[in-house]
Structure formats: structure tokens, C-alpha cells
Protein backbone atom coordinates (compact mmCIF):
# COMPACT_ATOMS: atom_id res chain seq x y z
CA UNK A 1 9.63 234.49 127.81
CA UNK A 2 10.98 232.52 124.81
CA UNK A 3 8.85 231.65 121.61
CA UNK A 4 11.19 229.29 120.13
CA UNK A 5 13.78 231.88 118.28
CA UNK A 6 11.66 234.75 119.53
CA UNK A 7 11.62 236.24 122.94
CA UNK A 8 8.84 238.48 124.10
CA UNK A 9 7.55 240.57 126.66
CA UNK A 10 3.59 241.31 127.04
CA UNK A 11 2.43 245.07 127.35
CA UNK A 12 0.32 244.62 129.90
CA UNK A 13 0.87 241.53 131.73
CA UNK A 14 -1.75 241.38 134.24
CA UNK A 15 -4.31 240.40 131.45
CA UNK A 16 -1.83 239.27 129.03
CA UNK A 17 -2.14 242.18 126.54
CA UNK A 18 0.26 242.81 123.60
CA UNK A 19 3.05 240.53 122.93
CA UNK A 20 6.89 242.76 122.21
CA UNK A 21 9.25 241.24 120.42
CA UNK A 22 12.45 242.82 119.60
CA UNK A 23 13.59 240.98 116.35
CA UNK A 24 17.04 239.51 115.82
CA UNK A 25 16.20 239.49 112.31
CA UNK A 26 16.20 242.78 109.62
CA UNK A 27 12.67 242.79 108.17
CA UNK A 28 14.08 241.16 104.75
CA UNK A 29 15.43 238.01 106.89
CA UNK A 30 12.05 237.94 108.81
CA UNK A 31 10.06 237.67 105.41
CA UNK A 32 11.87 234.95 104.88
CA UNK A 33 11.57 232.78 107.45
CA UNK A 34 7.90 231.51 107.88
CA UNK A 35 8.51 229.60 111.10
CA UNK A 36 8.94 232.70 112.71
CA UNK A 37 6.30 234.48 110.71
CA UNK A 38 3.55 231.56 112.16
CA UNK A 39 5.21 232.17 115.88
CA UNK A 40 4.05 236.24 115.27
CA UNK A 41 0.33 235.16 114.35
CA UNK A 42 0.04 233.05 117.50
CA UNK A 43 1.92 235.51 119.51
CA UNK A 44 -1.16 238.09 117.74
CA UNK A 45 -3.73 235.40 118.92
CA UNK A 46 -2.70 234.81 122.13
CA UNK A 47 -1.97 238.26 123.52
CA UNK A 48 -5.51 239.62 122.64
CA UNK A 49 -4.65 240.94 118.99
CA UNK A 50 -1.50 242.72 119.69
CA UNK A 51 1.80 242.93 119.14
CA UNK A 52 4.75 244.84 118.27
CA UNK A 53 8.27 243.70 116.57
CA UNK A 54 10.80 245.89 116.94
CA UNK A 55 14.31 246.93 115.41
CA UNK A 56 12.88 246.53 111.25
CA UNK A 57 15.18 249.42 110.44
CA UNK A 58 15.19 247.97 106.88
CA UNK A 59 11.33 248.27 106.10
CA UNK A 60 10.40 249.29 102.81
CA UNK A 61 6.87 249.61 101.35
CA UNK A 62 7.34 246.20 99.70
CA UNK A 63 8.53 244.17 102.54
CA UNK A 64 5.49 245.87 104.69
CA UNK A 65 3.59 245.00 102.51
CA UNK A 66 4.59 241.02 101.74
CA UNK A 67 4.65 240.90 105.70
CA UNK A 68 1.63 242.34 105.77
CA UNK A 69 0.52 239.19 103.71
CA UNK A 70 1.40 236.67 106.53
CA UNK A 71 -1.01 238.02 108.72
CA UNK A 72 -4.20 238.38 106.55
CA UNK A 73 -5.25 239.45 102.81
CA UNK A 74 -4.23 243.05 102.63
CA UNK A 75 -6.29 245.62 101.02
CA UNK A 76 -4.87 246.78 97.56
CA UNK A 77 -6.60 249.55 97.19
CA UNK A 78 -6.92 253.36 98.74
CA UNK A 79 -10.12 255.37 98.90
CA UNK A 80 -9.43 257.96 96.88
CA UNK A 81 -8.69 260.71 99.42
CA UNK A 82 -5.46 258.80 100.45
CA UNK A 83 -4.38 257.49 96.77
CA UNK A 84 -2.22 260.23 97.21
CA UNK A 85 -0.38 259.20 99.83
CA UNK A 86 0.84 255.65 98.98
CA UNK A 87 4.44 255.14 99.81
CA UNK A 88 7.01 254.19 96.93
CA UNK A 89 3.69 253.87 94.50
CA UNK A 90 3.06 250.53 96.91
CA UNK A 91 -0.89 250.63 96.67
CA UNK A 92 -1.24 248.64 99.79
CA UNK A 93 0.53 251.22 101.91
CA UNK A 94 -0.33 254.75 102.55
CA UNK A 95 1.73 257.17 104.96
CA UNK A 96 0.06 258.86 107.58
CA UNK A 97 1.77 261.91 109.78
CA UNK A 98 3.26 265.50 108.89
CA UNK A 99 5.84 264.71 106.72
CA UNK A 100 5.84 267.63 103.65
CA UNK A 101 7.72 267.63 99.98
CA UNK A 102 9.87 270.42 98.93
CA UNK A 103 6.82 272.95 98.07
CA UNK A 104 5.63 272.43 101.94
CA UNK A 105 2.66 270.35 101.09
CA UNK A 106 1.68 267.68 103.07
CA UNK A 107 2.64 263.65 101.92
CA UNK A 108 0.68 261.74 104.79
CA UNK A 109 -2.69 261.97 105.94
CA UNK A 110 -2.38 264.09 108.93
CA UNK A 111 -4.95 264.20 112.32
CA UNK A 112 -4.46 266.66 114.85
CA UNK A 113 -5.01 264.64 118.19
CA UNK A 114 -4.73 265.64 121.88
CA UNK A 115 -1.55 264.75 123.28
CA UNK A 116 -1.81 262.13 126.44
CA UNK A 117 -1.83 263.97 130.11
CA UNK A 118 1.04 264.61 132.12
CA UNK A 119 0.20 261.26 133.96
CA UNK A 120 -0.28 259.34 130.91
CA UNK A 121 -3.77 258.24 131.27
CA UNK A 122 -5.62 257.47 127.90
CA UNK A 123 -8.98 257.04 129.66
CA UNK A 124 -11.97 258.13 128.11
CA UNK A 125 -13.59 261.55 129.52
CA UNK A 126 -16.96 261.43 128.98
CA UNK A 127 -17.35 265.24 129.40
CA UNK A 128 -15.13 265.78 127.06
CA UNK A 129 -15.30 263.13 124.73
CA UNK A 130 -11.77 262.37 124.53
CA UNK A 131 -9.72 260.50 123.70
CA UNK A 132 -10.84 259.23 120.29
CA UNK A 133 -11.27 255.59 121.16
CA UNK A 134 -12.63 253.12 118.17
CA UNK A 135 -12.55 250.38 116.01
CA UNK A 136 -12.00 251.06 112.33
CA UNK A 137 -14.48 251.10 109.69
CA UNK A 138 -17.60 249.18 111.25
CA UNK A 139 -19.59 250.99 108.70
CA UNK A 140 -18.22 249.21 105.88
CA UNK A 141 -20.19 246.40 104.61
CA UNK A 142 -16.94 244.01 105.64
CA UNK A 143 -15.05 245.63 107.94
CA UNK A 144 -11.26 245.10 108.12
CA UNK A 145 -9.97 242.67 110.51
CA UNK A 146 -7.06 244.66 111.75
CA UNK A 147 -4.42 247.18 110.53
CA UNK A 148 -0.15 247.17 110.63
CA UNK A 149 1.54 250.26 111.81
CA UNK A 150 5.07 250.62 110.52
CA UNK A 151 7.34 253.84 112.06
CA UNK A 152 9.51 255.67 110.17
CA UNK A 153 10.39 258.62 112.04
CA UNK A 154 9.24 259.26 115.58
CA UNK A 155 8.99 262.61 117.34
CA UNK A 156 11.54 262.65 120.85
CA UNK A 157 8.03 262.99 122.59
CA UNK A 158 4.25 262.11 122.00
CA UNK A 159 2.65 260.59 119.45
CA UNK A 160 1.76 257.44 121.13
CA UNK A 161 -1.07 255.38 120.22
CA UNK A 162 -3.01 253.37 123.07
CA UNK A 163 -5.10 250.08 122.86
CA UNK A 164 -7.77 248.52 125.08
CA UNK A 165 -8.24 244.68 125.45
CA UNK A 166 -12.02 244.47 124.36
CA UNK A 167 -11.88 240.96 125.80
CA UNK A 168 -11.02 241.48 129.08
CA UNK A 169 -13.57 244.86 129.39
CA UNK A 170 -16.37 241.92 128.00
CA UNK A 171 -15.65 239.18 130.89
CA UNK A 172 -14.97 242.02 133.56
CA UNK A 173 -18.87 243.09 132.94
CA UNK A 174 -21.73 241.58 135.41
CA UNK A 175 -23.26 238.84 133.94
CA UNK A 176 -26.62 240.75 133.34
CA UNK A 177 -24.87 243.48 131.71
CA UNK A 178 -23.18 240.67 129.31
CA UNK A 179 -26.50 238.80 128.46
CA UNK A 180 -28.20 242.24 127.62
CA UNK A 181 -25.28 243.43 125.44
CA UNK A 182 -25.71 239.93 123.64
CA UNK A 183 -29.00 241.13 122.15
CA UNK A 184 -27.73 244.70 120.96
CA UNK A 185 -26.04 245.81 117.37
CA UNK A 186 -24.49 248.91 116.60
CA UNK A 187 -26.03 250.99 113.38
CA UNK A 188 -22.95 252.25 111.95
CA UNK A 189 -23.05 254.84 109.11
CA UNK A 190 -20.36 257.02 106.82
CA UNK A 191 -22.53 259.06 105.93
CA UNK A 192 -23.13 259.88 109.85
CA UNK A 193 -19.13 259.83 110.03
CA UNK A 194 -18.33 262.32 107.16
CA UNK A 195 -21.31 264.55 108.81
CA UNK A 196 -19.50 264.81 112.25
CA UNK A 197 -16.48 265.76 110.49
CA UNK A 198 -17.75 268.50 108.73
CA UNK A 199 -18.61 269.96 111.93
CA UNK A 200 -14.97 270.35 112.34
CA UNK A 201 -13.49 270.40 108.92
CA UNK A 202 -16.05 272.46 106.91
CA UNK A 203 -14.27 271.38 103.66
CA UNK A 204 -15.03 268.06 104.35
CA UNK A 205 -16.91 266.72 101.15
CA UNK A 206 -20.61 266.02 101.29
CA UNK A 207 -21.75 263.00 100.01
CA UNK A 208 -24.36 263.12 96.92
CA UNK A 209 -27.50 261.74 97.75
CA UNK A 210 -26.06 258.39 95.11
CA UNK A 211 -22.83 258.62 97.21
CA UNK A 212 -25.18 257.85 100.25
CA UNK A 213 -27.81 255.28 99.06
CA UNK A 214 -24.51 253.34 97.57
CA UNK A 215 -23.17 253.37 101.03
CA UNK A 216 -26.04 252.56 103.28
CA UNK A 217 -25.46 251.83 107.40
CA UNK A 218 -24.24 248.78 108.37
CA UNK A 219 -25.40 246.51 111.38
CA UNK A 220 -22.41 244.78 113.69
CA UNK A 221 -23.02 243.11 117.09
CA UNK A 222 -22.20 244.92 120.04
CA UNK A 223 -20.58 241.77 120.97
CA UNK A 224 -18.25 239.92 118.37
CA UNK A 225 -17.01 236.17 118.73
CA UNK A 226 -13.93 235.98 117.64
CA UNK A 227 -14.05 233.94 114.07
CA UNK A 228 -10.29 231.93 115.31
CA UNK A 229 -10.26 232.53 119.12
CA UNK A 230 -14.17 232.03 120.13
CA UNK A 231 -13.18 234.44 122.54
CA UNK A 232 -16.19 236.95 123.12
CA UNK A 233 -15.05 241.00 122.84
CA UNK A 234 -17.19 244.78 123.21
CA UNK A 235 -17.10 245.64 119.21
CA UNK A 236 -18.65 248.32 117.18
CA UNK A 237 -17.60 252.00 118.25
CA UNK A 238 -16.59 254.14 115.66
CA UNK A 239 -17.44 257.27 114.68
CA UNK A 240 -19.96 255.95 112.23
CA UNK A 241 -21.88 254.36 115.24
CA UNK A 242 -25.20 256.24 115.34
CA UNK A 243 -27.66 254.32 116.99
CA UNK A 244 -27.69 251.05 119.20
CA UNK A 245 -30.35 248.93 119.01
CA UNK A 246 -31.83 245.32 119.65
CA UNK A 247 -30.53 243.18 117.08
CA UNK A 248 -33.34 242.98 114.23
CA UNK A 249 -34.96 246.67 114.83
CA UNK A 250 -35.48 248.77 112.81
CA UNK A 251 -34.81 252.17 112.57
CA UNK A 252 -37.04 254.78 111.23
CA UNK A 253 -35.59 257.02 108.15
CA UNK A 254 -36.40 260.05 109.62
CA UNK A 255 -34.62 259.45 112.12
CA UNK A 256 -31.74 257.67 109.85
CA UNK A 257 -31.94 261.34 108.24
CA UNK A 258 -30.60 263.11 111.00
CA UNK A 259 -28.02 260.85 112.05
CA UNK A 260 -26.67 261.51 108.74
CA UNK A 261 -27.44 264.66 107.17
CA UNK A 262 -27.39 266.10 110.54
CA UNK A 263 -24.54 264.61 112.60
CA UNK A 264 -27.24 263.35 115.28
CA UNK A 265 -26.47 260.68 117.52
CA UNK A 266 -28.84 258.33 119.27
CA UNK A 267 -29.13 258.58 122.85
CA UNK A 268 -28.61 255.22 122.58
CA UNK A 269 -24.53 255.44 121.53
CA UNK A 270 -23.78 257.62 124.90
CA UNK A 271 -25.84 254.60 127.04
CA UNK A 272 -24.67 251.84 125.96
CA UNK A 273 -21.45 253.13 124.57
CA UNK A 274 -20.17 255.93 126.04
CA UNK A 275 -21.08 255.49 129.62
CA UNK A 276 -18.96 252.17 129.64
CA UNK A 277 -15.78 253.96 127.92
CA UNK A 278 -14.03 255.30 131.13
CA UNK A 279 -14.22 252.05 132.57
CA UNK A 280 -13.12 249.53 129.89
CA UNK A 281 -10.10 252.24 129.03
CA UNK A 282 -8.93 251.96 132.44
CA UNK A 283 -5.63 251.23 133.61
CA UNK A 284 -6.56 247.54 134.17
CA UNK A 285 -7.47 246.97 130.18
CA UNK A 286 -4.69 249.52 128.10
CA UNK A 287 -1.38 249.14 126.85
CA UNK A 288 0.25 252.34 125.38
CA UNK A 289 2.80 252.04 123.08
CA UNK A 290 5.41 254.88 122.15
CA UNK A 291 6.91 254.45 119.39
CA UNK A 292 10.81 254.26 118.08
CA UNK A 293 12.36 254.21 114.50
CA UNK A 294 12.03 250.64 113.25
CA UNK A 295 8.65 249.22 115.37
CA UNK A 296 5.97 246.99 113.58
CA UNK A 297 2.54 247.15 115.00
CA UNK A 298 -0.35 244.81 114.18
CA UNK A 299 -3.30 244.99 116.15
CA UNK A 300 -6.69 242.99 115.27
CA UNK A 301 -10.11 245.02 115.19
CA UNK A 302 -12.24 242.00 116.15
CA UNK A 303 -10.95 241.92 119.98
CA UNK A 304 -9.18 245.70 120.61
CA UNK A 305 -10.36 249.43 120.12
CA UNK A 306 -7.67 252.15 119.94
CA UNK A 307 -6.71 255.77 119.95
CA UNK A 308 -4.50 258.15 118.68
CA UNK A 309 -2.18 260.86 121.00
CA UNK A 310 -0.47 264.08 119.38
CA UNK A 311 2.75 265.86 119.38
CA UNK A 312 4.31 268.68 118.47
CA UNK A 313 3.87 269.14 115.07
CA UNK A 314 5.06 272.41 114.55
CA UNK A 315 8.68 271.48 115.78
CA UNK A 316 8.72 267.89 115.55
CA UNK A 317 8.56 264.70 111.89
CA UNK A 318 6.07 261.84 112.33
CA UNK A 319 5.74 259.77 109.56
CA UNK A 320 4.05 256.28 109.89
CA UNK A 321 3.10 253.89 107.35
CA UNK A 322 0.15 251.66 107.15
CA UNK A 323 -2.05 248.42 106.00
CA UNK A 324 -5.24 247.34 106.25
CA UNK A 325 -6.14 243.57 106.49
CA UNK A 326 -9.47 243.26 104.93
CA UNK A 327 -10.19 239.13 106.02
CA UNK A 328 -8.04 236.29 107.75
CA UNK A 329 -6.20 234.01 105.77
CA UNK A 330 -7.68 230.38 103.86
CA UNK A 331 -6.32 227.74 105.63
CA UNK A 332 -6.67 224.32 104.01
């Protein structure tokens, strides 16, 4: 398919899932040129929120970063755990993988995940709770509205990261099912988030009980209409996501208390949430993406959840760098 100077291919084309373009243009030229920058925004709007441009060999933190900018306002600012790893003192961008400086300490934020089956399969196990799938930060008061992925370095093998079409796994639902999950919103929480990680990370800081009031759970629809598209899409898993209720009720703080302090989840989260995951990270709705040297990923949070895969990181570089879009663009 052609888009004007930009040819694509879609990920998965039997729902029209994540648009690949493989760019006759070095990032600088691409900056430059906002015809094609608008054609990579509608490509990202019609192909469910993703896409991928690849052969930006040139990428620095500043170009990611103005790119970035065509796409939606990007966050300027770290948490302070990952201040640290901001790439070329760019505040916007922070570098996730293994990489390691001279005195073998590590300069990205690193996650050890589970590295995708011999058949390839990212589809969720509910016995084992695997793979990770979510959307990111639904327990912030505004959650960001999507994320860039820029690689670096690739490892020969793993490493990929998968996305399902939240769109699709909405309209492929019965139509009672959809009308219920009209009426539903997810309480998300950090506080519940940090609490499942200590579980696995015991130096994982607890938050104060200031640190906690100042970041109380937030309520998001279990089903978000796209603010551009209209399009309807399954939103709100995340880690933080604690509790599913009808939209309005209220939850009582004792139980709040041990969804937080505790690590608790409702019964709720595995019912409406968990039992669903297998099917909506089926074959039909993914598109898994392995990475090369030189690829630019942009996904939107609104319409697609995702995952992470590992590698070998004992033998094996990954370094990736990132941005968060924290709104859409003003339009006049």
C-alpha cells in the first residue's frame, strides 16, 4: 500500500492492526518534513494506534524527542526513580534495557520478563498470570495517551514486545457482554501497584502514609471512546487495577486498605478482567513486533494494551529508549 511518499504494510491485516513503514528518510529528514509527519498520525489512527517506522539509524535523544512532539505533548519530566536514566541529559527520554557503564552498573531501567514460547504465542495464561499484558499508568490522575519506543541495540533473539487491538476484542464481545461492560470502571491504585511489587522486589520503596493520600486511586471506564476516533476499546488493566466496579460505587476503605497496604485484589479484576485476557490476546487481535537497530514504535494507550518478552540478558545488549505522550495535540 502507498500513503502518498510512504508505503506501508499492516501487522496484522485481518483486522487492520499496526501500520509498518520502512522510511526512505533518516530521522533528521523526517523531522523535517511535516507532510509526512501528518501521513504517520493518520497511519497511527487508522491502524488501531500502531505503528512502526523503520530504518532511523540516525536517532538521537533530541530528534526522538522533537518527533515525539508531532504526535502529542510529551512529558518533560521523569519520576524520580528513572531521572537517572535520561539519555544525553534529554529529560523527555529515558533508556530502558541492560545496558551498564564502565563500573558495571546498570544505565536503563531494566525488567526481567518471560521470553515468548517456542510457538510464539503471547496469549494470556490465566494460571499463570502471564504474560504481563496492560495499559500504562491508569492510576494516574491523567493517564498518558500513548508512549514511543525507539531501538538502539537489539539482542539476535527475544526481546519482542506484543500488542492487542482493544478495539477489535470490544466489537468481537456479545452484545450483552458490551452493554454490561458499559456500566463498569476500573479502581486503579499505585499504591496497590508498588505493593504487588514488593512482593517480588522487597527493596521496593513503601510509600509514606502522605506519599499515599497525595496519590489516591483513580476511576477509568472499563470501556474508553476514543477522544479522535469515537471508536469504542476494553481500557483500564494495569497493575494498579484493584477493583472493578459499577461506575459511581463506592468502595469501602477497609477494603481500599488491603488492596494497597496488602497487595489484595478484588475478585472483581480476575472476572471481569482476567477471565477475558486469553481471549482478547488471541491470535485473531495481536501483532508482535521484534525489533531491529533503527525501528520507531508509537502505540496509543486509549485503543491497545501491551506486553513485554525477555532475552538473554546475561549474553546478549538491549537498550531502548522511550517517551511518554501525556495528551493529544490542540488543533485550531
Amino acid at each position: 500500500m502507498v500513503c502518498s511518499k510512504l508505503e506501508f504494510s499492516v501487522l496484522n491485516a485481518s483486522i487492520g492492526f499496526g501500520a509498518v513503514v520502512t522510511s526512505p528518510f533518516t530521522a533528521a529528514e523526517l523531522l523535517q518534513d511535516a507532510d509526512v509527519c501528518q501521513q504517520l498520525v493518520t497511519l497511527w489512527r487508522d491502524h488501531g494506534g500502531l505503528v512502526v517506522v523503520r530504518g532511523l539509524t540516525d536517532m538521537t535523544a533530541q530528534l526522538m524527542a522533537d518527533l515525539s512532539a508531532k504526535f502529542g505533548v510529551v512529558e518533560q519530566t521523569q519520576a524520580e526513580n528513572r531521572r537517572k536514566f535520561q539519555v544525553d541529559g534529554v529529560s523527555s527520554v529515558v533508556r530502558l534495557g541492560n545496558t551498564r557503564d564502565d563500573e558495571n552498573n546498570l544505565t536503563a531501567m531494566f525488567v526481567d520478563s518471560a521470553m515468548l514460547p517456542a510457538d510464539g504465542s503471547c496469549q494470556y495464561s490465566i494460571s499463570e498470570r502471564k504474560p504481563v499484558w496492560h495499559t500504562d499508568s491508569t492510576f494516574r490522575k491523567c493517564p498518558p495517551i500513548g508512549s514511543l519506543l525507539f531501538c538502539k541495540q537489539a539482542p539476535p533473539s527475544g526481546g519482542e514486545t506484543c500488542f492487542a487491538d482493544m478495539r477489535t476484542a470490544y466489537q468481537d464481545l456479545d452484545e450483552a457482554h458490551r452493554e454490561r461492560l458499559l456500566d463498569l470502571e476500573c479502581v486503579c491504585s499505585i499504591t496497590h501497584h508498588d505493593a504487588k511489587m514488593r512482593k517480588t522486589q522487597k527493596e521496593f520503596p513503601a510509600p509514606s502514609a502522605e506519599q499515599r493520600a497525595s496519590n489516591p486511586a483513580q476511576r477509568v471506564p472499563m470501556v474508553l471512546f476514543h477522544p479522535i476516533t469515537g471508536r469504542p476499546a476494553l481500557y483500564g488493566l494495569n497493575s494498579g487495577t484493584c477493583h472493578v466496579v459499577k461506575r459511581g460505587t463506592e468502595v469501602d476503605q477497609s477494603r481500599m486498605d488491603a488492596y494497597e497496604l496488602n497487595a489484595e485484589e478484588d475478585e472483581s479484576v480476575q472476572k471481569e478482567w482476567r477471565d477475558m485476557l486469553p481471549r482478547i490476546t488471541s491470535q485473531r487481535h495481536v501483532a508482535v513486533w521484534k525489533w531491529e537497530a533503527g525501528d520507531l514504535l508509537l502505540w496509543d494507550n486509549r485503543c491497545t494494551i501491551h506486553c513485554a518478552t525477555g532475552f538473554d540478558h546475561q549474553t546478549y545488549v538491549r537498550e531502548m529508549w522511550r517517551t511518554t505522550l501525556t495528551s493529544d495535540l490542540k488543533t485550531a
